[in-house]
Protein backbone atom coordinates (compact mmCIF):
# COMPACT_ATOMS: atom_id res chain seq x y z
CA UNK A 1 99.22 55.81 -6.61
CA UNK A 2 99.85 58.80 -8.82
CA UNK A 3 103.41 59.77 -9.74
CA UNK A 4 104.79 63.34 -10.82
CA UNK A 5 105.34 63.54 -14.60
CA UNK A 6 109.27 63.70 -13.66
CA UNK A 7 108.92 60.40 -11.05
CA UNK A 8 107.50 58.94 -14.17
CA UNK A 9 110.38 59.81 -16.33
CA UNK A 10 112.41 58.97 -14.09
CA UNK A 11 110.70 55.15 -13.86
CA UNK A 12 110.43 54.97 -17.83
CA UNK A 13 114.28 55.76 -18.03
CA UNK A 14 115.09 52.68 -15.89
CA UNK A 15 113.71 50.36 -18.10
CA UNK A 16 115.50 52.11 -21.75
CA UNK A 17 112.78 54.58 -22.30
CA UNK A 18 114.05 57.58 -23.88
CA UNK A 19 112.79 60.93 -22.32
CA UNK A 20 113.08 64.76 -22.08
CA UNK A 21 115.61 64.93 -19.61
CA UNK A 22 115.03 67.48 -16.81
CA UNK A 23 115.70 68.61 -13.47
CA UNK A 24 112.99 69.26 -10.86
CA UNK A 25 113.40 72.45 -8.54
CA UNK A 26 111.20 73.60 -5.42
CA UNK A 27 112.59 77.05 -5.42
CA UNK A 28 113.31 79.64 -8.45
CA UNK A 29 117.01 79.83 -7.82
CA UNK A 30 117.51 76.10 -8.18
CA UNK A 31 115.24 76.42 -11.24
CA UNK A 32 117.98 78.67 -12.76
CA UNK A 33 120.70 76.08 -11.23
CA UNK A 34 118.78 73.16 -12.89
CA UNK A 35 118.52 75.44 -16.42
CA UNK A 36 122.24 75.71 -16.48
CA UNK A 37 123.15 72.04 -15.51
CA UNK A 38 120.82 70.94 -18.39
CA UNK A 39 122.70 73.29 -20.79
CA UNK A 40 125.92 71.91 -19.66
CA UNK A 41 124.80 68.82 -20.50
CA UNK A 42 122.52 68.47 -23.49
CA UNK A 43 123.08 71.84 -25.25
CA UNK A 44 119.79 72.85 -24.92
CA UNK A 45 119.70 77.06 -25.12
CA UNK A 46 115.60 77.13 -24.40
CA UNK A 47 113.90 75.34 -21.43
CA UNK A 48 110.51 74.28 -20.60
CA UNK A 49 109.24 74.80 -17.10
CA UNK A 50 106.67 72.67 -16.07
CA UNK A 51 104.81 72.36 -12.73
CA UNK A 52 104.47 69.12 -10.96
CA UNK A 53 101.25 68.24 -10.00
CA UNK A 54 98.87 65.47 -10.03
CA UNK A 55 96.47 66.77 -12.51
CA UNK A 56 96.27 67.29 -16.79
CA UNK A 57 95.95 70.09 -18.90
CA UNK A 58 98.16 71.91 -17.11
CA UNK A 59 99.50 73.78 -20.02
CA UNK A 60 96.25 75.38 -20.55
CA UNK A 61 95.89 76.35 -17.09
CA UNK A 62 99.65 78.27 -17.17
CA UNK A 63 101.56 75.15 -15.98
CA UNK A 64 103.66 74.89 -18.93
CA UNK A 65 105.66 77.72 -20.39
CA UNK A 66 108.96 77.80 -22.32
CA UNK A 67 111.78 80.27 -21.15
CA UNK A 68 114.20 81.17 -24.25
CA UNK A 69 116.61 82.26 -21.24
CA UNK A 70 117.94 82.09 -17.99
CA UNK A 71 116.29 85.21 -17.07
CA UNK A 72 112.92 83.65 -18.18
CA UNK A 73 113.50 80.62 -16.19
CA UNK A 74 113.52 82.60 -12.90
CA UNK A 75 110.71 84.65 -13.75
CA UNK A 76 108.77 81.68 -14.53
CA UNK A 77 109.63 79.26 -12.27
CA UNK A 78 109.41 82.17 -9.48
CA UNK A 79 105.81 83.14 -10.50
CA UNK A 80 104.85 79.37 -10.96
CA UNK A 81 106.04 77.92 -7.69
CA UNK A 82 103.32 78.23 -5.00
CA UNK A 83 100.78 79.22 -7.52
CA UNK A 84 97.56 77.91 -6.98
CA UNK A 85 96.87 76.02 -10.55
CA UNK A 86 93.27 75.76 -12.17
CA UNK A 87 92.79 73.23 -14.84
CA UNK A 88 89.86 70.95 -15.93
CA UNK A 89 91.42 68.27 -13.51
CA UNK A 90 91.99 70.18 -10.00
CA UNK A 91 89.45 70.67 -7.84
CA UNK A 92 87.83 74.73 -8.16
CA UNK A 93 90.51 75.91 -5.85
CA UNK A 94 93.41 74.63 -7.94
CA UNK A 95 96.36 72.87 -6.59
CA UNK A 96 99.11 74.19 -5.22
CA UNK A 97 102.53 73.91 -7.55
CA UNK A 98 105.50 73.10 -4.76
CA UNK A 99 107.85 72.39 -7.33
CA UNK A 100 108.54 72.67 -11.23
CA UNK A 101 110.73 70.34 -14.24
CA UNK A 102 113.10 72.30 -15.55
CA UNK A 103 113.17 70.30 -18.74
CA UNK A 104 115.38 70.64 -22.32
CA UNK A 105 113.99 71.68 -25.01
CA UNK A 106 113.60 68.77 -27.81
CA UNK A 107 111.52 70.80 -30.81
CA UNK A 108 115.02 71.86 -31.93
CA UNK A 109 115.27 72.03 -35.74
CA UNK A 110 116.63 69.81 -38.04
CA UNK A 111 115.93 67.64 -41.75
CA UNK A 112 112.82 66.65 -41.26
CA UNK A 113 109.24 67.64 -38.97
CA UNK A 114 108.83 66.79 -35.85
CA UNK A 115 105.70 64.83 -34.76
CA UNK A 116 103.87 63.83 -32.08
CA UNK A 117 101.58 60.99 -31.64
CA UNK A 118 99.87 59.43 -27.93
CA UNK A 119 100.63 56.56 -26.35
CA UNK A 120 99.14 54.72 -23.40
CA UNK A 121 98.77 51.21 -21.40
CA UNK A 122 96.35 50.15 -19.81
CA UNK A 123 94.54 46.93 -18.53
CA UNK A 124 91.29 46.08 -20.63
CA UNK A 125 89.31 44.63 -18.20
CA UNK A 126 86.52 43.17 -20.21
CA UNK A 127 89.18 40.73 -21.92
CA UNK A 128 91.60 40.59 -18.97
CA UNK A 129 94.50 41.45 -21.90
CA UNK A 130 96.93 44.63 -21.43
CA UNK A 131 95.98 47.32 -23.84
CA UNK A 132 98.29 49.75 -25.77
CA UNK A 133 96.33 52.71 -27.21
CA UNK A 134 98.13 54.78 -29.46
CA UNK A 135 97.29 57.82 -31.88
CA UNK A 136 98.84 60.38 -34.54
CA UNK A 137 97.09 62.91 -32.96
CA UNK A 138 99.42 63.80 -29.73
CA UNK A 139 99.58 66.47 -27.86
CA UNK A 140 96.17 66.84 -27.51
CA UNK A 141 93.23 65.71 -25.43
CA UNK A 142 92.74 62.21 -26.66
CA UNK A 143 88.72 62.39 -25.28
CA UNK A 144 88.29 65.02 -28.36
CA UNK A 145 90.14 62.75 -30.67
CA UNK A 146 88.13 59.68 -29.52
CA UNK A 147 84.86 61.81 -29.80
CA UNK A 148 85.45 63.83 -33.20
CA UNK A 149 88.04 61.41 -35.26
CA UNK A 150 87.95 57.81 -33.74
CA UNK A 151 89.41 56.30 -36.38
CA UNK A 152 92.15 58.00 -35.86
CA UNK A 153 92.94 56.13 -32.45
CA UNK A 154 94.31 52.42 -32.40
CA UNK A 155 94.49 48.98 -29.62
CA UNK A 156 96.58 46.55 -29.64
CA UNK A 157 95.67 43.86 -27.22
CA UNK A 158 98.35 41.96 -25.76
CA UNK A 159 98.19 38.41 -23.90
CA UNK A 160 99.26 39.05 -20.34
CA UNK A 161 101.62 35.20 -20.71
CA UNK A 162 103.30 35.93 -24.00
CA UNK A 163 104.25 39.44 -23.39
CA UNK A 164 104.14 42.02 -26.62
CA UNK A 165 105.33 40.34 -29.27
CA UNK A 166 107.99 41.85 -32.07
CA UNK A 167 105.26 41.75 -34.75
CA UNK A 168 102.60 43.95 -32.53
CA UNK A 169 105.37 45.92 -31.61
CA UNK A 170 106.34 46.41 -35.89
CA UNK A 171 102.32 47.26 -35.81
CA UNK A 172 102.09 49.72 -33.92
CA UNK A 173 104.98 51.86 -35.63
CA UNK A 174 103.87 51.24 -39.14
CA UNK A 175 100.09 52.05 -37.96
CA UNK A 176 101.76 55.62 -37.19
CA UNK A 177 103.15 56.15 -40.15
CA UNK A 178 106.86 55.98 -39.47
CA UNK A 179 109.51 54.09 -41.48
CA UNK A 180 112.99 54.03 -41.66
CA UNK A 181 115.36 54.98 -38.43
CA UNK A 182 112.04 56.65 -36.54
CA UNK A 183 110.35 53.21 -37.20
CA UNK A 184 113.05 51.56 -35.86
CA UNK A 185 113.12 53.77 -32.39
CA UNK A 186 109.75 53.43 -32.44
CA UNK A 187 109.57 49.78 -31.65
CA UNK A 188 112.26 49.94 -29.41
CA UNK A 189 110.30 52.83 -27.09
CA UNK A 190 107.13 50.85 -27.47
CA UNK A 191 108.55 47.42 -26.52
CA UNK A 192 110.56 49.21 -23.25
CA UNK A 193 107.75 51.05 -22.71
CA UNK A 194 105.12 47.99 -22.16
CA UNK A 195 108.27 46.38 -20.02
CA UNK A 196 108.09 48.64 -17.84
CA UNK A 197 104.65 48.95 -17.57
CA UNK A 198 104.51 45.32 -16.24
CA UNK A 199 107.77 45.20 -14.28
CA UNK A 200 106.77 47.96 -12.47
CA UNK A 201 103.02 46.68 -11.54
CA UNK A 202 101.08 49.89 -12.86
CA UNK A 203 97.54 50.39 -13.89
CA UNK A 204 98.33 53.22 -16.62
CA UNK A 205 100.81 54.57 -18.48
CA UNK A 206 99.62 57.75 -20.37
CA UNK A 207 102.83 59.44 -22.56
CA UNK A 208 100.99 62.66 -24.28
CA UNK A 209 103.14 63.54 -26.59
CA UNK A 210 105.51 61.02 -27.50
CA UNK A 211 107.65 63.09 -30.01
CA UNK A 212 109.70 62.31 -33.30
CA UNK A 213 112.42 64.69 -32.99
CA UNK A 214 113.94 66.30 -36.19
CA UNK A 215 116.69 63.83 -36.05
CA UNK A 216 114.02 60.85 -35.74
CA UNK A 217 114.33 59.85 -32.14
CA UNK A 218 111.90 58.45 -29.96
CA UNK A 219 110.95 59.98 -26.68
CA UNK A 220 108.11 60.59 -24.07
CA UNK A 221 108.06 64.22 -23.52
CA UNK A 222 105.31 63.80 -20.96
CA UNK A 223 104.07 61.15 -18.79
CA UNK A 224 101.36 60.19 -16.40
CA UNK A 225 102.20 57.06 -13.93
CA UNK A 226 99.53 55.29 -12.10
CA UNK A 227 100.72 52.44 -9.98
CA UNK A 228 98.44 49.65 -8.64
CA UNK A 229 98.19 50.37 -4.48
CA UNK A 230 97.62 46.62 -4.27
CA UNK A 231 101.18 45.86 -5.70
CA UNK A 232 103.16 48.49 -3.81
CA UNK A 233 104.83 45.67 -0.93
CA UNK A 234 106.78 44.44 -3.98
CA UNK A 235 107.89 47.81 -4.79
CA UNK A 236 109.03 49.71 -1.51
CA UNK A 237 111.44 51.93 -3.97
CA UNK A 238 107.97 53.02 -5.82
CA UNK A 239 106.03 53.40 -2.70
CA UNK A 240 108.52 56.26 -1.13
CA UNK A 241 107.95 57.94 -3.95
CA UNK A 242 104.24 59.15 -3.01
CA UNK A 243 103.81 62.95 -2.72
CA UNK A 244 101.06 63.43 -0.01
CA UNK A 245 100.44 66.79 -0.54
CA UNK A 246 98.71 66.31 -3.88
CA UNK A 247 96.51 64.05 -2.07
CA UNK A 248 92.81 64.65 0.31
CA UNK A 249 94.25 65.08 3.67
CA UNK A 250 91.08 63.67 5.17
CA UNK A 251 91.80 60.66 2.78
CA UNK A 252 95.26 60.48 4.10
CA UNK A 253 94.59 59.93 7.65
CA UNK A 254 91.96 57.69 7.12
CA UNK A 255 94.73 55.94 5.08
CA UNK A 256 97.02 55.77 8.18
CA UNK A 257 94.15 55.12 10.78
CA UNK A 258 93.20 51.58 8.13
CA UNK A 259 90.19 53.06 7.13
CA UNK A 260 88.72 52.51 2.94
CA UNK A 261 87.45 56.31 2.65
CA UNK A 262 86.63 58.55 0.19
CA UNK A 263 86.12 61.77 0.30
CA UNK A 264 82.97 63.20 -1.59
CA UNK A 265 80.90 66.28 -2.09
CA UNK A 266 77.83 65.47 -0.16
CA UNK A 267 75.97 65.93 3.10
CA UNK A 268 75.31 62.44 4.53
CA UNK A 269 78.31 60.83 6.04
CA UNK A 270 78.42 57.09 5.84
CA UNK A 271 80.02 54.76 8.17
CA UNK A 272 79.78 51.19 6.95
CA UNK A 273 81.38 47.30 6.86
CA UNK A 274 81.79 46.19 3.37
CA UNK A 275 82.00 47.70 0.34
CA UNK A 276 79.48 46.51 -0.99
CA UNK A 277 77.01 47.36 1.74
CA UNK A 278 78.83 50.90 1.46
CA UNK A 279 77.73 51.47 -2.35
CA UNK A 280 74.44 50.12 -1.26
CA UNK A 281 73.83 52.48 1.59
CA UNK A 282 74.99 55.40 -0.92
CA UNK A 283 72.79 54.50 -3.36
CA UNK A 284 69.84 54.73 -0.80
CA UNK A 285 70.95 57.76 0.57
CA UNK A 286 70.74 59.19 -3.08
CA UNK A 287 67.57 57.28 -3.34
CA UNK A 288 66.09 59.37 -0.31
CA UNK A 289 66.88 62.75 -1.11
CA UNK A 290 70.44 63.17 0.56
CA UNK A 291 74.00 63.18 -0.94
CA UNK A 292 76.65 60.64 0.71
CA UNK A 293 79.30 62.60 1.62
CA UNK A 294 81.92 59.85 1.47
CA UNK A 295 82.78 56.27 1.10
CA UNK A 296 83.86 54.99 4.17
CA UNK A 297 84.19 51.18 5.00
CA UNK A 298 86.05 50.19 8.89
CA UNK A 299 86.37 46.99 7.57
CA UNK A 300 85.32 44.33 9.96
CA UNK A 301 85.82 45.58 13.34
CA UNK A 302 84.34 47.89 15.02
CA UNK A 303 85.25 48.99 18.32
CA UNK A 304 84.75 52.03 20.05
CA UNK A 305 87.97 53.43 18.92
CA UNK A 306 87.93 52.76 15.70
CA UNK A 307 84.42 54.08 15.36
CA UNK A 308 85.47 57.22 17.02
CA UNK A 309 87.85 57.69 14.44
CA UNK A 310 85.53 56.81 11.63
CA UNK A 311 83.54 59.97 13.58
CA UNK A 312 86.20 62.58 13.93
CA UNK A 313 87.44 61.83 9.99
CA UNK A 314 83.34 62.71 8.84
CA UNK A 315 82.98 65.56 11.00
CA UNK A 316 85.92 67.15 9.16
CA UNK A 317 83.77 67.98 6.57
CA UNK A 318 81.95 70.97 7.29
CA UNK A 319 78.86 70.02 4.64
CA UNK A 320 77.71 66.73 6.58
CA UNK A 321 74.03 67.17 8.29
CA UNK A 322 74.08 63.44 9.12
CA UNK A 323 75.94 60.52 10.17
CA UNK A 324 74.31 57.04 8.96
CA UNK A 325 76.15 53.89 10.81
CA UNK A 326 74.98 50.88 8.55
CA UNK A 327 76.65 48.00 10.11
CA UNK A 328 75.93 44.03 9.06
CA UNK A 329 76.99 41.87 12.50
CA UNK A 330 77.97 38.90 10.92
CA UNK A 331 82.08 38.58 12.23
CA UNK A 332 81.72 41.01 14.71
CA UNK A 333 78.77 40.89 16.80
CA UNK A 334 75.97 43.95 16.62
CA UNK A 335 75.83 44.55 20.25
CA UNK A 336 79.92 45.01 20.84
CA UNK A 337 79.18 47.86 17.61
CA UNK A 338 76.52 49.54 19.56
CA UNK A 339 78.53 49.83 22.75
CA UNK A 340 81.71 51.25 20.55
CA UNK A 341 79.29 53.74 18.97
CA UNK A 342 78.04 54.79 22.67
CA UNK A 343 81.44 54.89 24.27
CA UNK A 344 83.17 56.92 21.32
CA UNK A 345 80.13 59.18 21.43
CA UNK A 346 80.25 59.81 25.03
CA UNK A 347 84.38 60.04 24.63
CA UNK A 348 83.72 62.70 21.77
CA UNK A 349 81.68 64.92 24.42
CA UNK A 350 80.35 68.19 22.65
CA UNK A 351 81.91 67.13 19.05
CA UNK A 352 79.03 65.67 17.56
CA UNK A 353 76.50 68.55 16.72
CA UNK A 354 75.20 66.87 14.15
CA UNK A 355 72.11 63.40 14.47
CA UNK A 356 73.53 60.10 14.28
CA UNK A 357 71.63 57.35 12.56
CA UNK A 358 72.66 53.69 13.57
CA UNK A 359 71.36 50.72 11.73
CA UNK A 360 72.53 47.18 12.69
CA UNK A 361 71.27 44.14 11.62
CA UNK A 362 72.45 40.28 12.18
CA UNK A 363 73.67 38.55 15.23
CA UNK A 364 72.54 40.67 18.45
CA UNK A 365 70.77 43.05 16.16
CA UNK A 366 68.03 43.16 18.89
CA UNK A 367 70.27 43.63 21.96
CA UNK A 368 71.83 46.03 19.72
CA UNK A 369 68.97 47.96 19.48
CA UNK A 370 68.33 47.70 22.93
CA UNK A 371 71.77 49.12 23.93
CA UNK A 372 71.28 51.92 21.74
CA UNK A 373 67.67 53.30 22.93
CA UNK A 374 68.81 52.51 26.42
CA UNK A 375 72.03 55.24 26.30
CA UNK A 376 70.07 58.15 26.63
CA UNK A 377 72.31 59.63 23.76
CA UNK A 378 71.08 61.59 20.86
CA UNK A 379 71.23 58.52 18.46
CA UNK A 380 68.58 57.12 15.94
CA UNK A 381 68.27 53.69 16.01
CA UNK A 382 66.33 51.72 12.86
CA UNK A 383 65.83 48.03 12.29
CA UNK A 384 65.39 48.06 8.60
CA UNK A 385 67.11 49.51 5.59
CA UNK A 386 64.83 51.30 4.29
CA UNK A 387 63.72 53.15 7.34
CA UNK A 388 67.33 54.49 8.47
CA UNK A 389 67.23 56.11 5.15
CA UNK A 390 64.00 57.46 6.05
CA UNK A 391 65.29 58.93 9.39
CA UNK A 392 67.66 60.48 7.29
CA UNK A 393 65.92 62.37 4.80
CA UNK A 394 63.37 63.74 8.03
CA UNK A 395 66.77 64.89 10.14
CA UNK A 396 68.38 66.72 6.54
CA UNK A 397 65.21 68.05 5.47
């Protein structure tokens, strides 16, 4: 589950993070509200408005802009909210910005630079240790710094039972170059930092930039929060904290309805039991000349409602020429699928416009079969894999 950058702040600052403080607003007069509250209270004379959506670069796409005054902030904030924003992340369309951070500005001057370096963690799956990854080059997309200056980008793996250490926590500040009082905040950000990236049961922590201020703090002017969905029942706080409006709609109610789907760009929709079986079944499709137009598992029943849901979710998407069912009876029984796929058909009357292929294999496969040719329906029944896939590529082509 994704979290706005100010959620994430928010999160970080529990755990003795230091951030840019800010104040989120979903209308351009609370933007000006939130612009004097933060001068009240920090001093800050400049603001940067940011909008809150679930996607990067949004500076380059007009997301980000600094407003040297209170006029500024409501002509900013006022243009920005409800905007439809375009960066490499959003789909073509853009997303929609319903709110913005009205956040302090922290570049102020002072005795020395300010700097800012990236900072992220992250499970390394490959030796089942957390992972910080940290740069000198923040600020800016760490892909092109990993693809034009990789030396420039450093790991430190940490055992998942010990915890980071002090010494791995000393490494990673001298490794950036810092030394004195910044050193010394430095440890203390990264060691709250990884706390709360295990306390909190996330899968990423991405803070691009974390600055050195003038006066040598330590913050996280940005952040991206990815908690792990599997983890959320321990964190009911976390889990109210989901925006579903930066989500797939379609993905949404197949959420609510128990349904594993994902939405994708293709024509084929796919209506299987098992992962597994699911990324098999797309990889045919692919194989026979069609796109899968989602990932959609209903787990292991099957019933008629269930199935007609499955339907009415895939028929949302206007591309899909085909339905394939691909269903392995081995806890529920291949004949009780067929007769949910016939009775949410016939319940869906004149919705279905489009060919239906049904594949089911294992116990009743044959009486399965049987059912389906027997229903006088406009279904495709198919024994083996290979030939549903078949069936599918003659009804697209």
């Amino acid at each position: 589950m994704n979290l706005h950058e100010y959620q994430g702040k928010e999160l970080l600052s529990s755990f003795g993070v230091r951030i840019q403080r800010g104040i989120v607003a979903d209308n351009h007069k609370k933007a000006v509200e939130a612009a004097k509250q933060l001068s009240t209270e920090t001093g800050t004379q400049w603001w940067v408005v940011k909008a809150q959506v679930h996607a990067g670069g949004r500076g380059k796409g007009g997301g980000v802009k600094l407003a040297k005054s209170l006029q500024e902030v409501d002509t900013i904030s006022e243009a920005m909210i409800g905007m439809m924003l375009k960066t490499p992340q959003t789909p073509p369309q853009g997303k929609k910005v319903n709110q913005v951070l009205i956040a302090e500005d922290v570049y102020y001057p002072g005795e020395s630079e300010t700097k800012e370096y990236y900072m992220s963690v992250l499970l390394n799956r490959t030796t089942s240790k957390n992972m910080v990854m940290y740069s000198t080059e923040g600020g800016m997309n760490i892909e092109a710094v990993a693809d034009k200056t990789p030396h420039l980008i450093f790991t430190e793996e940490i055992d998942p039972e010990l915890g980071l250490l002090p010494f791995q926590a000393r490494k990673i500040a001298f490794n950036l170059g810092l030394s004195g009082s910044a050193l010394k905040e430095m440890i203390k950000f990264v060691t709250s930092l990884y706390t709360a990236f295990v306390k909190s049961d996330a899968s990423l922590f991405e803070i691009n930039p974390v600055l050195k201020t003038s006066d040598n703090k330590i913050l996280a002017v940005d952040s991206k929060v990815v908690l792990d969905n599997s983890a959320l029942f321990r964190h009911k706080d976390l889990a109210e904290l989901r925006d579903l409006r930066e989500e797939n709609p379609i993905e949404v109610e197949a959420n609510a309805a128990g349904l594993n789907y994902v939405d994708l760009d293709g024509n084929v929709g796919c209506m299987v039991n098992g992962a597994g079986l699911a990324m098999s079944t797309m990889d045919l499709i692919k194989q026979s000349g069609g796109e899968p137009a989602n990932f959609l598992d209903v787990g292991g029943t099957a019933d008629a409602k269930r199935v007609e849901i499955a339907f009415r979710i895939i028929l949302k998407e206007p591309n899909v020429k085909a339905i394939l069912v691909n269903i392995f009876g081995g806890i529920v029984r291949c004949d009780r699928v067929a007769q949910g796929v016939i009775d949410a058909y016939k319940n869906m009357g004149d919705a279905i416009k489009i060919p239906i292929i049904v594949r089911l294999q294992g116990t009743n496969a044959i009486e399965a079969k049987e059912l389906i040719d027997a229903s006088g329906l406009d279904v495709i029944s198919a024994t083996e894999f290979q030939e549903a896939a078949d069936k599918v590529h003659e009804v697209i082509s």
